[in-house]
C-alpha atoms as a PDB file:
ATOM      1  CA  UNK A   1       0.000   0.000   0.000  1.00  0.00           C
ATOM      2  CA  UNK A   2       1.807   3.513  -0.896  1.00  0.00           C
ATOM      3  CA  UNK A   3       2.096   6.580   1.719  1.00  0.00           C
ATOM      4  CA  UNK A   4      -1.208   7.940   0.293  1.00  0.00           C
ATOM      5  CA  UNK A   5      -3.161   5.225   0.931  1.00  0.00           C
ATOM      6  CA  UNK A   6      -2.379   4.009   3.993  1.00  0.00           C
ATOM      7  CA  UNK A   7      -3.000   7.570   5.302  1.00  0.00           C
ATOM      8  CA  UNK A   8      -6.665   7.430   4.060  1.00  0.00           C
ATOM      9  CA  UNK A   9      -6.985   3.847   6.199  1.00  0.00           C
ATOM     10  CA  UNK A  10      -5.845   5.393   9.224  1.00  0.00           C
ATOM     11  CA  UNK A  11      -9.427   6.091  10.487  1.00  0.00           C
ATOM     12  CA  UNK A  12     -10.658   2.592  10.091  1.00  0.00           C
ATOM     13  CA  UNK A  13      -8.119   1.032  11.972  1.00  0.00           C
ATOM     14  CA  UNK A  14      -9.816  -0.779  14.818  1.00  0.00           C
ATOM     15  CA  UNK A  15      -6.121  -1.877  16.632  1.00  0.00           C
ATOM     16  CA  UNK A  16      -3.094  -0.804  16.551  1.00  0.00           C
ATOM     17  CA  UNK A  17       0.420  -1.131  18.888  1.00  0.00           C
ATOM     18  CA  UNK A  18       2.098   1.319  20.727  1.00  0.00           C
ATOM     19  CA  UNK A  19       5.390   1.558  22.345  1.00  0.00           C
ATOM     20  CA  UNK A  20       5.743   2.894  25.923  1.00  0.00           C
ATOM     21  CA  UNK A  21       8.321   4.213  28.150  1.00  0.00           C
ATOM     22  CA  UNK A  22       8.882   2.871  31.362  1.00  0.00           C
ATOM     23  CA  UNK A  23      10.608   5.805  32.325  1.00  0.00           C
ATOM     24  CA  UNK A  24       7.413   8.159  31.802  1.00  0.00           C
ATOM     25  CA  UNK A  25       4.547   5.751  31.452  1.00  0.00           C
ATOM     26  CA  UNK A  26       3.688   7.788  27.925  1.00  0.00           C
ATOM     27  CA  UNK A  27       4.528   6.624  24.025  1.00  0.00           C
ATOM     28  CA  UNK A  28       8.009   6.193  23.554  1.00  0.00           C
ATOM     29  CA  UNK A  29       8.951   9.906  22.095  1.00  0.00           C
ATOM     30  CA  UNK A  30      12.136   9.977  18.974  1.00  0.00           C
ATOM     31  CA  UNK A  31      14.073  12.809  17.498  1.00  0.00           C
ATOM     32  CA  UNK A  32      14.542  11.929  13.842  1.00  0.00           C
ATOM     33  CA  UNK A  33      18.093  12.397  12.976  1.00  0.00           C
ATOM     34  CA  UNK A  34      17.596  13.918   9.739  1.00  0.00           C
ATOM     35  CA  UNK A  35      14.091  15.808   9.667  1.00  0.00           C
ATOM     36  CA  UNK A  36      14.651  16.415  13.789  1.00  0.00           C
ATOM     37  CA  UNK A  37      10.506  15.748  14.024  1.00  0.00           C
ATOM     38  CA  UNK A  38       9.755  14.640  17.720  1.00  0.00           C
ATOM     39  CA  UNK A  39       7.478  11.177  17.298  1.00  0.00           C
ATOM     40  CA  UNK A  40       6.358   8.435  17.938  1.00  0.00           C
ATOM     41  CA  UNK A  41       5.820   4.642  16.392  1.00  0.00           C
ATOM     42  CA  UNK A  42       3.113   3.056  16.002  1.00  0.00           C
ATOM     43  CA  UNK A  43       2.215  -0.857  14.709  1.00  0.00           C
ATOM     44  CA  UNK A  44      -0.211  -2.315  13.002  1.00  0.00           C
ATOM     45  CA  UNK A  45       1.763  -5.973  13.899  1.00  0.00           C
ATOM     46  CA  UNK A  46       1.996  -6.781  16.801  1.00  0.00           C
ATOM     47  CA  UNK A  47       5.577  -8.622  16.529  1.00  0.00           C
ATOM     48  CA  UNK A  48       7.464  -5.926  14.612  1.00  0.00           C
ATOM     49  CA  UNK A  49       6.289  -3.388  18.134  1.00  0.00           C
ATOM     50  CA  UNK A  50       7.932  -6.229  20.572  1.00  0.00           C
ATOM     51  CA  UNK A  51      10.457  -6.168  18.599  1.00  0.00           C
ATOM     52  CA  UNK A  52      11.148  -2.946  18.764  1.00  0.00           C
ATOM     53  CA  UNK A  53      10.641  -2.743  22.329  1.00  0.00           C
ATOM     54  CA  UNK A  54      13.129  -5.381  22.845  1.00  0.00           C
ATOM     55  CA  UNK A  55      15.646  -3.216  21.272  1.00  0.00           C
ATOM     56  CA  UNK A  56      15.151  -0.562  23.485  1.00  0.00           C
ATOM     57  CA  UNK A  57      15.435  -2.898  26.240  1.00  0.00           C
ATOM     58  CA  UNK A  58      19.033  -3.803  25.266  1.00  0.00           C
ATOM     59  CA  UNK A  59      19.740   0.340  25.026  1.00  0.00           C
ATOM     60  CA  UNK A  60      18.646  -0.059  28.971  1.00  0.00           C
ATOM     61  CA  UNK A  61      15.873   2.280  27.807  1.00  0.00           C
ATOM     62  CA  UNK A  62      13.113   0.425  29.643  1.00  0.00           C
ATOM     63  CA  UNK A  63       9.709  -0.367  27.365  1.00  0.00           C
ATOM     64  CA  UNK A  64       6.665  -2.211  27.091  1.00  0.00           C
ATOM     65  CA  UNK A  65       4.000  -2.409  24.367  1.00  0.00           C
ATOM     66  CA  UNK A  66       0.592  -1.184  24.607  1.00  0.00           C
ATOM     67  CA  UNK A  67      -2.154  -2.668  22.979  1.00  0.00           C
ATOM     68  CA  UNK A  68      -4.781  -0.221  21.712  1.00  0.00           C
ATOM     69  CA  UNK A  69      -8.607  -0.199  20.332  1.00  0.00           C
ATOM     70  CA  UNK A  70     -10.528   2.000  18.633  1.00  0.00           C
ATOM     71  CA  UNK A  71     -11.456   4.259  21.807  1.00  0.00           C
ATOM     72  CA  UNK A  72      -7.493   4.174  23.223  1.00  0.00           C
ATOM     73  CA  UNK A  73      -6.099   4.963  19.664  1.00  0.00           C
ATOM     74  CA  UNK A  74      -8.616   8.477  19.674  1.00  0.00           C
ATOM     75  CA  UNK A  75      -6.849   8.747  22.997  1.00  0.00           C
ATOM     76  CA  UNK A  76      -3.488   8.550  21.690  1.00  0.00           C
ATOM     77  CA  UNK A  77      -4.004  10.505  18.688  1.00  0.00           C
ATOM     78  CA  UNK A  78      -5.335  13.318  20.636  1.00  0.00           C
ATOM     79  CA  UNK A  79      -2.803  13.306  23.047  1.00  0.00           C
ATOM     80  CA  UNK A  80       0.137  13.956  20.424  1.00  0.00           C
ATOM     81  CA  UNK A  81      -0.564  17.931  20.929  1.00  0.00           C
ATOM     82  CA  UNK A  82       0.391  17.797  24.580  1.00  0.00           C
ATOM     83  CA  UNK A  83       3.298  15.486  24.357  1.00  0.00           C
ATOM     84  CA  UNK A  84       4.647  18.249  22.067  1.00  0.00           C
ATOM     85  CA  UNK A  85       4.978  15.410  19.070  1.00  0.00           C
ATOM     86  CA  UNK A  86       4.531  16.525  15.768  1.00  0.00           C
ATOM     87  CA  UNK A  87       4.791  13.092  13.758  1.00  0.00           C
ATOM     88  CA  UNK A  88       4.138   9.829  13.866  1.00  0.00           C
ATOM     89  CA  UNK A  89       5.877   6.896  12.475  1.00  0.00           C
ATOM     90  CA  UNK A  90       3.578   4.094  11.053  1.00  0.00           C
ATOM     91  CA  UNK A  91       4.938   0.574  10.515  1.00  0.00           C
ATOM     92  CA  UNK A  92       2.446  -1.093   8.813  1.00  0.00           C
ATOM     93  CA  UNK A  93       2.253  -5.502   8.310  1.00  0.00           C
ATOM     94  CA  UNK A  94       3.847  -4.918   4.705  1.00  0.00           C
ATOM     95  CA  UNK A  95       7.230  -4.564   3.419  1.00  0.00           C
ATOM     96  CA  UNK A  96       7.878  -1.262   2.808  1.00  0.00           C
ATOM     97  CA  UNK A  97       4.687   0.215   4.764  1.00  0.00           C
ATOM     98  CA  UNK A  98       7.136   2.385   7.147  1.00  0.00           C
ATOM     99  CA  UNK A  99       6.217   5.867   7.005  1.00  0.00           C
ATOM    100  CA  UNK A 100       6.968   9.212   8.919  1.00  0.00           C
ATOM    101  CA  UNK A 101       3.967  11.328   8.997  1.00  0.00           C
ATOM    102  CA  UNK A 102       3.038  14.763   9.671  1.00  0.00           C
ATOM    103  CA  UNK A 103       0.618  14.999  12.751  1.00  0.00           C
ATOM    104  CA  UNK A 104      -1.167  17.367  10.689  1.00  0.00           C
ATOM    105  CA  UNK A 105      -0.973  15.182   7.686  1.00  0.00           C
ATOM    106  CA  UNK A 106      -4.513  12.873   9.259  1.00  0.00           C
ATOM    107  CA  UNK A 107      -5.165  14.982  12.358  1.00  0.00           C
ATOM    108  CA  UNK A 108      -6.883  18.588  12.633  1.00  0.00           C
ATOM    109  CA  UNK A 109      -6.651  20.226  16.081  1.00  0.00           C
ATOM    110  CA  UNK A 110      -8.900  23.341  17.265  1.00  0.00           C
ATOM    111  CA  UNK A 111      -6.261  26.236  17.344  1.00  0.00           C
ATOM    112  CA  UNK A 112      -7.267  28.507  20.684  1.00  0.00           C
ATOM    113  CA  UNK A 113      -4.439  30.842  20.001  1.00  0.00           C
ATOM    114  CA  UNK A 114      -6.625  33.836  19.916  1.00  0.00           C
ATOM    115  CA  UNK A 115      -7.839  33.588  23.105  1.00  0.00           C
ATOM    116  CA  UNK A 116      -6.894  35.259  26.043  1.00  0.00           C
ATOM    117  CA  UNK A 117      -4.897  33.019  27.828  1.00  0.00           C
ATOM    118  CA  UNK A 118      -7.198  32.242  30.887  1.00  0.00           C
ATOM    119  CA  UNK A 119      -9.548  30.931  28.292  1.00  0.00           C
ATOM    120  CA  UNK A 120      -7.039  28.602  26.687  1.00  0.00           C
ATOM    121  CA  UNK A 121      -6.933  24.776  27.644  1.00  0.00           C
ATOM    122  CA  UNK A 122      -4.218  24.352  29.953  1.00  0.00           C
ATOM    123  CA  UNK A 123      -1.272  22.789  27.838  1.00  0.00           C
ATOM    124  CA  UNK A 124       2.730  22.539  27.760  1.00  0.00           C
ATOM    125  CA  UNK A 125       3.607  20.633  24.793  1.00  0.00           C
ATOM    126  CA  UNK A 126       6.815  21.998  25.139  1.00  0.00           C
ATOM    127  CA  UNK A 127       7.377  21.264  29.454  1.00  0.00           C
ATOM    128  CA  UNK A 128       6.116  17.796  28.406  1.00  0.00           C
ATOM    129  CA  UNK A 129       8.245  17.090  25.035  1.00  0.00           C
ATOM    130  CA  UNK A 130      11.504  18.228  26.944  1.00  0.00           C
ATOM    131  CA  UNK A 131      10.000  16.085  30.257  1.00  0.00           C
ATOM    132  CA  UNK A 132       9.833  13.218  28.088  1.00  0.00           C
ATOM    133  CA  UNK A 133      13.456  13.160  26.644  1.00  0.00           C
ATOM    134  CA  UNK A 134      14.787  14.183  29.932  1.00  0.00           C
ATOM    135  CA  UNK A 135      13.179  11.081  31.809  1.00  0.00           C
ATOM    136  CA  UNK A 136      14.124   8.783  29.000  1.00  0.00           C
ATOM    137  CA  UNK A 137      17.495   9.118  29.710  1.00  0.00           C
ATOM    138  CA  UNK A 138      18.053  10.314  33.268  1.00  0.00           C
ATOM    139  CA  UNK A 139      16.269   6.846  33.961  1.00  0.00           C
ATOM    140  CA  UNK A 140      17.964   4.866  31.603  1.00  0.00           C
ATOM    141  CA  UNK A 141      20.865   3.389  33.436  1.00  0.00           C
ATOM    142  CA  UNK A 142      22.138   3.986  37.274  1.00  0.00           C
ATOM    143  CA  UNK A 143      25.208   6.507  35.849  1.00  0.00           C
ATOM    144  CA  UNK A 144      22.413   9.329  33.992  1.00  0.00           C
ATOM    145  CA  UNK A 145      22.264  11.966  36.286  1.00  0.00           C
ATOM    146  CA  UNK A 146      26.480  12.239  36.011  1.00  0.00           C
ATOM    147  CA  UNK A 147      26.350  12.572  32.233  1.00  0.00           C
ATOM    148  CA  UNK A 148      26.800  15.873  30.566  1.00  0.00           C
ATOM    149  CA  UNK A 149      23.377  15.716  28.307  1.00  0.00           C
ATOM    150  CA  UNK A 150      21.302  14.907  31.186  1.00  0.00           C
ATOM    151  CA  UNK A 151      22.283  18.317  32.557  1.00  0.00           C
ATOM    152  CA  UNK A 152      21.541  20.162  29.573  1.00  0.00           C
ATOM    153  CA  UNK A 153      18.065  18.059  29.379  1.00  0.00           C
ATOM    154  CA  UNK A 154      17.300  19.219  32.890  1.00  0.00           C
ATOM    155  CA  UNK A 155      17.815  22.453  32.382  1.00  0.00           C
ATOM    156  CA  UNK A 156      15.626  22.622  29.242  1.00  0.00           C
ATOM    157  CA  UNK A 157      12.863  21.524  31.909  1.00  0.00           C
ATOM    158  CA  UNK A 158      13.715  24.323  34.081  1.00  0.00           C
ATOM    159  CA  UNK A 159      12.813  26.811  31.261  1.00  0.00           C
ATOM    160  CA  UNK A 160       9.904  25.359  30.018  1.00  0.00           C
ATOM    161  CA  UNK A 161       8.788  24.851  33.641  1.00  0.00           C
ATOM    162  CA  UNK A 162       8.665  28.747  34.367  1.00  0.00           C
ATOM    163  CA  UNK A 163       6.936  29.598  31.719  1.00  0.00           C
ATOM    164  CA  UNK A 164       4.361  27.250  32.219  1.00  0.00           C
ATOM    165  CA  UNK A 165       0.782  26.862  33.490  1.00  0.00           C
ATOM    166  CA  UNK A 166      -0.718  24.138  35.378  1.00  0.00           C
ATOM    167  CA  UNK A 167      -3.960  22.055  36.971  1.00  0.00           C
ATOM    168  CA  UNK A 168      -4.254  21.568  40.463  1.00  0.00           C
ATOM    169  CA  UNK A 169      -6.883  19.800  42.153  1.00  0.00           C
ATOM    170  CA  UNK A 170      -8.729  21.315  45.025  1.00  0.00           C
ATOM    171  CA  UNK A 171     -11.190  19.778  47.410  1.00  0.00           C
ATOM    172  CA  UNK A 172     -13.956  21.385  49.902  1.00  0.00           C
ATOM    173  CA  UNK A 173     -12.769  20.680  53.354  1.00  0.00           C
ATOM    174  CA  UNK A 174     -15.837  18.516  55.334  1.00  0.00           C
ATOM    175  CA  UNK A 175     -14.815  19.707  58.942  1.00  0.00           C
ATOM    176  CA  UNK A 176     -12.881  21.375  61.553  1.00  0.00           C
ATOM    177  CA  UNK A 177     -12.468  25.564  61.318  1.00  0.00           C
ATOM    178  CA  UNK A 178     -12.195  25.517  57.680  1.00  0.00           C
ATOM    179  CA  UNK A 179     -15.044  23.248  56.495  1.00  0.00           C
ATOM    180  CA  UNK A 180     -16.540  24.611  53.560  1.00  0.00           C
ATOM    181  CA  UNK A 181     -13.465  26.051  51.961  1.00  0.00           C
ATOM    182  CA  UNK A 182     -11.025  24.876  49.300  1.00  0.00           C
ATOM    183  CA  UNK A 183      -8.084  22.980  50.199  1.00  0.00           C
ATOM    184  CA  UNK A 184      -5.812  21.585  47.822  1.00  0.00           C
ATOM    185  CA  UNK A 185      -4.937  18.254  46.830  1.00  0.00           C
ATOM    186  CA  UNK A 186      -1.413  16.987  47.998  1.00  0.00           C
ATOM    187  CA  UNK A 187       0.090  13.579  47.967  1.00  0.00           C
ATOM    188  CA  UNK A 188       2.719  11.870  50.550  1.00  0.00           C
ATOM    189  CA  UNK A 189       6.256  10.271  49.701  1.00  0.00           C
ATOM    190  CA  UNK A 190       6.964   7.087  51.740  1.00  0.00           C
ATOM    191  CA  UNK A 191       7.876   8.930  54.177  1.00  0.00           C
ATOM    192  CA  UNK A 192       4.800  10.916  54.623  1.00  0.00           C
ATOM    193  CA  UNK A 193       6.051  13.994  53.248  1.00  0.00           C
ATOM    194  CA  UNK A 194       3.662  15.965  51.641  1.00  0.00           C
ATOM    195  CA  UNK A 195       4.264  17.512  47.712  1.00  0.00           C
ATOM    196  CA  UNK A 196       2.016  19.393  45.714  1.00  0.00           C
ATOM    197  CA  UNK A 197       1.098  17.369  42.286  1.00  0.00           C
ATOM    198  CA  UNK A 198       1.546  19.747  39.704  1.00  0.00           C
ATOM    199  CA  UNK A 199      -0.226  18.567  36.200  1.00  0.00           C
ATOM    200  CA  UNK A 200       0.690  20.323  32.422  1.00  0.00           C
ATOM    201  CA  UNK A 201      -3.043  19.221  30.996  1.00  0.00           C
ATOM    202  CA  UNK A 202      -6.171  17.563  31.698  1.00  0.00           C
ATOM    203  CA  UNK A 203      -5.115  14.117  30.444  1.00  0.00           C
ATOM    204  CA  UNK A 204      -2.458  14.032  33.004  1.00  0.00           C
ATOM    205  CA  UNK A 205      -4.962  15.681  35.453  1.00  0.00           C
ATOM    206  CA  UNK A 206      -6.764  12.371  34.519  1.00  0.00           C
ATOM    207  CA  UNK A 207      -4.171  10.054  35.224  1.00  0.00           C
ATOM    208  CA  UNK A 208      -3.218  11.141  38.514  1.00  0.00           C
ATOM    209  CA  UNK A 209      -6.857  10.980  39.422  1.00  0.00           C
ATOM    210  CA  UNK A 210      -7.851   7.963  37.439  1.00  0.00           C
ATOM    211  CA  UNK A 211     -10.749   9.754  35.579  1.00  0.00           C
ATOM    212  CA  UNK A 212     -12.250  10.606  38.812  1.00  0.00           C
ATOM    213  CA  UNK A 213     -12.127  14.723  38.917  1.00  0.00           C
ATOM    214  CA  UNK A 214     -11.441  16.258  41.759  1.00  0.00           C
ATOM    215  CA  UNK A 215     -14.225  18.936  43.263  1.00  0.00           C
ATOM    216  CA  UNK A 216     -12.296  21.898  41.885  1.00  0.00           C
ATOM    217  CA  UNK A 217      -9.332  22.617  38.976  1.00  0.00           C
ATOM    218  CA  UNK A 218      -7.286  25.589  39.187  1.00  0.00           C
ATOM    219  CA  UNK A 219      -5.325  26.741  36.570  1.00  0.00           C
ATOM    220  CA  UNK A 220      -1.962  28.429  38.130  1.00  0.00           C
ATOM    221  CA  UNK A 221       1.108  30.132  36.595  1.00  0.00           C
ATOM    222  CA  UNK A 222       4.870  28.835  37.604  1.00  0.00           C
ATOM    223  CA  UNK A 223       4.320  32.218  39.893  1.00  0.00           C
ATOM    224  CA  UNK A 224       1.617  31.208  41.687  1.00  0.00           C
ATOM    225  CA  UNK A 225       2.979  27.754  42.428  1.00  0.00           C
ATOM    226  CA  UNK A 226       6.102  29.362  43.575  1.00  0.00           C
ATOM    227  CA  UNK A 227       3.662  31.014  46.155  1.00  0.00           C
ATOM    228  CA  UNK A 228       1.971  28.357  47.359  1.00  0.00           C
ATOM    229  CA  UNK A 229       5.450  26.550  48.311  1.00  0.00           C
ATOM    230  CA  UNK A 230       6.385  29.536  49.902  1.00  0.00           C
ATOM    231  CA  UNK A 231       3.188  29.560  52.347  1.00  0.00           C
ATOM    232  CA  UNK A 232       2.126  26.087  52.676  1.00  0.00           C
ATOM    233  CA  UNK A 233       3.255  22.740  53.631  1.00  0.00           C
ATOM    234  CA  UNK A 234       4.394  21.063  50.707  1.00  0.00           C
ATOM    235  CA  UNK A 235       7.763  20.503  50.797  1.00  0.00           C
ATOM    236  CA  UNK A 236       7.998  20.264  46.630  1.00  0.00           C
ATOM    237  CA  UNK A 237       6.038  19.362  43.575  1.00  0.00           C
ATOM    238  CA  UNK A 238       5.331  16.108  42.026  1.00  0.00           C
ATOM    239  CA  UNK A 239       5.397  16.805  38.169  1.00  0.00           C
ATOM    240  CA  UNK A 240       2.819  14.781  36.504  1.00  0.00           C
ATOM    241  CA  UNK A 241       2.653  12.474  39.331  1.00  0.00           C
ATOM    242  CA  UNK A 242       0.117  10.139  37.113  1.00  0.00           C
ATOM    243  CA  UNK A 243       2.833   9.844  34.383  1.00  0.00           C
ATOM    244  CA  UNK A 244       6.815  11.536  34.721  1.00  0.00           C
ATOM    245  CA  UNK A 245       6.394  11.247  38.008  1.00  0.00           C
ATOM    246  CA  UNK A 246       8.913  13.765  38.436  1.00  0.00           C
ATOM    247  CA  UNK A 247       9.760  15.702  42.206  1.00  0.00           C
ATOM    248  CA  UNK A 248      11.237  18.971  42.423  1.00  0.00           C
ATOM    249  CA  UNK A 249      12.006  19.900  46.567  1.00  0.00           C
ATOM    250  CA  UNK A 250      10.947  23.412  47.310  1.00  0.00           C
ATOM    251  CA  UNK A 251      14.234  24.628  47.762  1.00  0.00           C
ATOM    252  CA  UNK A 252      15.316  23.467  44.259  1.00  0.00           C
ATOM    253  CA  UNK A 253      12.194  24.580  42.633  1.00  0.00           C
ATOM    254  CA  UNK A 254      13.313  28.307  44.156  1.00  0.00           C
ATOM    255  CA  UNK A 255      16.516  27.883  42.930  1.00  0.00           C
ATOM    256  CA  UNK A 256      14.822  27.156  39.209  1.00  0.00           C
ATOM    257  CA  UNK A 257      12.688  30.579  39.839  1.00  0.00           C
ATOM    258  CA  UNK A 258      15.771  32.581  40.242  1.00  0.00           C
ATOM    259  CA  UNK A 259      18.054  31.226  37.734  1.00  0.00           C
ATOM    260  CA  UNK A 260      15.214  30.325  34.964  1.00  0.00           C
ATOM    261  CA  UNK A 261      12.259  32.664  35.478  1.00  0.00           C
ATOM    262  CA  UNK A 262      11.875  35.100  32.695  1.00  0.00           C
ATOM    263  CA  UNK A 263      13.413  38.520  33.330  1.00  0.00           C
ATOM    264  CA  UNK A 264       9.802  40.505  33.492  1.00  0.00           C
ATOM    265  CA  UNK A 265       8.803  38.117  35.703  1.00  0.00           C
ATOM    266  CA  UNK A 266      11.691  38.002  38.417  1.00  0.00           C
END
């Protein structure tokens, strides 16, 4: 079947394969090394995607694949804006039927860029693209965090990470001198330590709740959350705690504020 084609089946597919990152818990993300797109591969064979995965494996890049139907491909297709991917690579059961394309090419996504920001669905494709590629390798073998790229990776966070705007859950409080007011959602380390779980969209709002919304979102800028560490008892965030996973201590998170924040905003 040629690249045309096989575009036009896309929407009929009713399965398709998917590799994930252990690291992150989302599709495995690439950098092509020629057209530098940021995607992702996806199977229609089920063999070729273990494969695949067991290649990774031997790079100590830990994956699995994920088996999806017609309601978890819409899922995955829609997610792409988010993740910051702009392409997918589709490996199809035929020779030859390996093809690199355009998000754009079989997707069309509602453009909210000329709305005022407060009325814009709350997205970092960019936090979460450079997340991504930082988690895939600063969990990829015991030695990461020593290794000059990893730096340079983390530090790509930092940037995105001030200029970015978040979900935070919020629950009414049932008792006790504040009953009726808004408290917000926090979750505990092992050792009962309490972080604030900071989210970059609603699908990762989702997974950290398991589809089960909390009472209230708020929408905050890196500002605000800089605030709220400041005043209350968290002792750090938890950055997509349903997928990354990631923890950033409050004094480190300060330390990204000073060093990263956007001059008009310091």
């Amino acid at each position: 079947m040629n690249r045309r084609d096989f575009i036009r089946n896309i929407p009929k597919w009713k399965e398709i394969y998917v590799i994930h990152s252990q690291a992150t818990k989302l599709p495995f993300v690439f950098c092509h090394e020629k057209t530098m797109d940021d995607y992702v591969i996806i199977y229609t064979k089920e063999e070729a995607a273990r494969e695949k995965a067991q290649a990774l494996i031997g790079e100590k890049r830990p994956a699995v694949v994920v088996k999806c139907r017609e309601k978890e491909i819409s899922q995955i297709f829609g997610s792409l804006k988010v993740l910051g991917v702009n392409a997918v690579r589709f490996v199809g059961r035929e020779p030859g039927e390996d093809y690199l394309v355009q998000a754009g090419e079989f997707l069309r996504w509602q453009d909210f860029s000329d709305q005022p920001v407060e009325k814009r669905p709350v997205e970092n494709p960019g936090l979460q693209l450079s997340l991504i590629y930082f988690l895939q390798e600063y969990r990829r073998a015991e030695d990461a965090p020593d290794r000059g790229d990893i730096q340079e990776l983390s530090e790509e966070v930092y940037v995105n990470l001030t200029r970015g705007r978040f979900l935070l859950g919020a629950q009414p409080v049932e008792e006790g001198e504040r009953k009726g007011q808004s408290a917000l959602l926090l979750i505990k380390n092992k050792e009962g330590e309490a972080f604030l779980p900071l989210c970059t969209d609603i699908f990762e709002l989702r997974r950290f709740t398991r589809d089960k919304a909390p009472k209230q979102v708020i929408a905050v800028d890196f500002k605000k959350v800089v605030a709220i560490l400041k005043q209350g008892e968290a002792l750090g965030v938890v950055l997509n705690p349903g997928g990354g996973n990631y923890s950033i201590s409050r004094e480190k998170f300060m330390e990204i504020d000073e060093a990263f924040a956007p001059e008009d905003e310091a």
